[in-house]
Protein backbone atom coordinates (compact mmCIF):
# COMPACT_ATOMS: atom_id res chain seq x y z
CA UNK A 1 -82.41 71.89 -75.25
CA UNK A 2 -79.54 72.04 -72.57
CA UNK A 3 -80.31 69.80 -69.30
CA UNK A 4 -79.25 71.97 -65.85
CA UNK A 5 -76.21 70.78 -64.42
CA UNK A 6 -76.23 69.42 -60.62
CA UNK A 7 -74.41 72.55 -59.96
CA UNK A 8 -76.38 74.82 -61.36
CA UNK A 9 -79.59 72.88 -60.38
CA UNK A 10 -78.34 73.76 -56.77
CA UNK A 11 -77.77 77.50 -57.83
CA UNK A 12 -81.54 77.49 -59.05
CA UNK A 13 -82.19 76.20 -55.75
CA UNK A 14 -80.50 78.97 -53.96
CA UNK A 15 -81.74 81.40 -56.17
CA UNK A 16 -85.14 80.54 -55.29
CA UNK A 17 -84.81 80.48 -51.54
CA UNK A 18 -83.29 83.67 -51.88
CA UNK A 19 -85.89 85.42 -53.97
CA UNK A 20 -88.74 83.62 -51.96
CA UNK A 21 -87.59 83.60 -48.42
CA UNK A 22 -85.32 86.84 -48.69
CA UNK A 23 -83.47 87.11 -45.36
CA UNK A 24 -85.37 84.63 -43.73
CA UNK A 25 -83.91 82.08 -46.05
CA UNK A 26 -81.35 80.85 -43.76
CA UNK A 27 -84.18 79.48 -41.82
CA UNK A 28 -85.91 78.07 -44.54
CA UNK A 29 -83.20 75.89 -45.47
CA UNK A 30 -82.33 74.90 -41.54
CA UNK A 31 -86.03 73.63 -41.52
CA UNK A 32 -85.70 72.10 -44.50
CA UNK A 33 -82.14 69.78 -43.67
CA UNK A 34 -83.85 69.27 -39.97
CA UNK A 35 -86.96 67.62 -41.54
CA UNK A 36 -84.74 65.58 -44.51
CA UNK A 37 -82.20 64.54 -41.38
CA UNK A 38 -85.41 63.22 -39.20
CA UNK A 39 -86.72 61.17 -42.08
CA UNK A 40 -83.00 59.66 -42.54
CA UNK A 41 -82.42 61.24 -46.44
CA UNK A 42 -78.75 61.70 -46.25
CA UNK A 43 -78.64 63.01 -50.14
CA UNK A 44 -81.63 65.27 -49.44
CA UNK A 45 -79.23 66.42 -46.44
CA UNK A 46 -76.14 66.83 -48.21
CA UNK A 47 -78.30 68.66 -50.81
CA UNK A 48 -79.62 71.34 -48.78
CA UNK A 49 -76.12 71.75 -47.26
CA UNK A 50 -75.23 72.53 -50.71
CA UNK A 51 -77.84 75.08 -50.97
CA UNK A 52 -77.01 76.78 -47.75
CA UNK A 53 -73.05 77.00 -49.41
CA UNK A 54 -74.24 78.77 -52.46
CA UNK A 55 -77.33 80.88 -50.17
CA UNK A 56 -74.46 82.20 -47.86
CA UNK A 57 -72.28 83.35 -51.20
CA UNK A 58 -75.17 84.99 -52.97
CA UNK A 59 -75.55 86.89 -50.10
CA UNK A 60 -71.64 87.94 -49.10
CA UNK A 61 -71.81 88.45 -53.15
CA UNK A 62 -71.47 92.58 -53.90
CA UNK A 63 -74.68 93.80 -55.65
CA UNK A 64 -74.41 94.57 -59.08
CA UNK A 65 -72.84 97.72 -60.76
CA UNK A 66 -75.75 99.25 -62.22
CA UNK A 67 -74.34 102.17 -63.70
């Protein structure tokens, strides 16, 4: 069995916030770097910034041809 790369552990991540939260993920993730920035987790921070990176291209991404 394959282990997930950090990359695509962040893609999972994104994934999930986007089939969860939908359009609303955007906030999602704000609240979520706001609460990891008050309790002073700098990974957890750069982490969620990440996320947001990959969020923002899944949704500039073109849907799928589904012809």
């Amino acid at each position: 069995m394959s282990r997930m790369t950090p990359e695509h552990q962040i893609w999972a991540v994104a994934l999930w916030v986007e089939k969860n939260h939908g359009d609303h993920g955007p906030a999602y993730i704000a609240e979520q770097i706001g609460r990891l920035a008050l309790a002073g987790d700098e990974a957890g921070v750069t982490t969620w910034k990440k996320v947001a990176a990959r969020y923002s291209e899944l949704k500039q991404a073109p849907p799928p041809d589904r012809s």
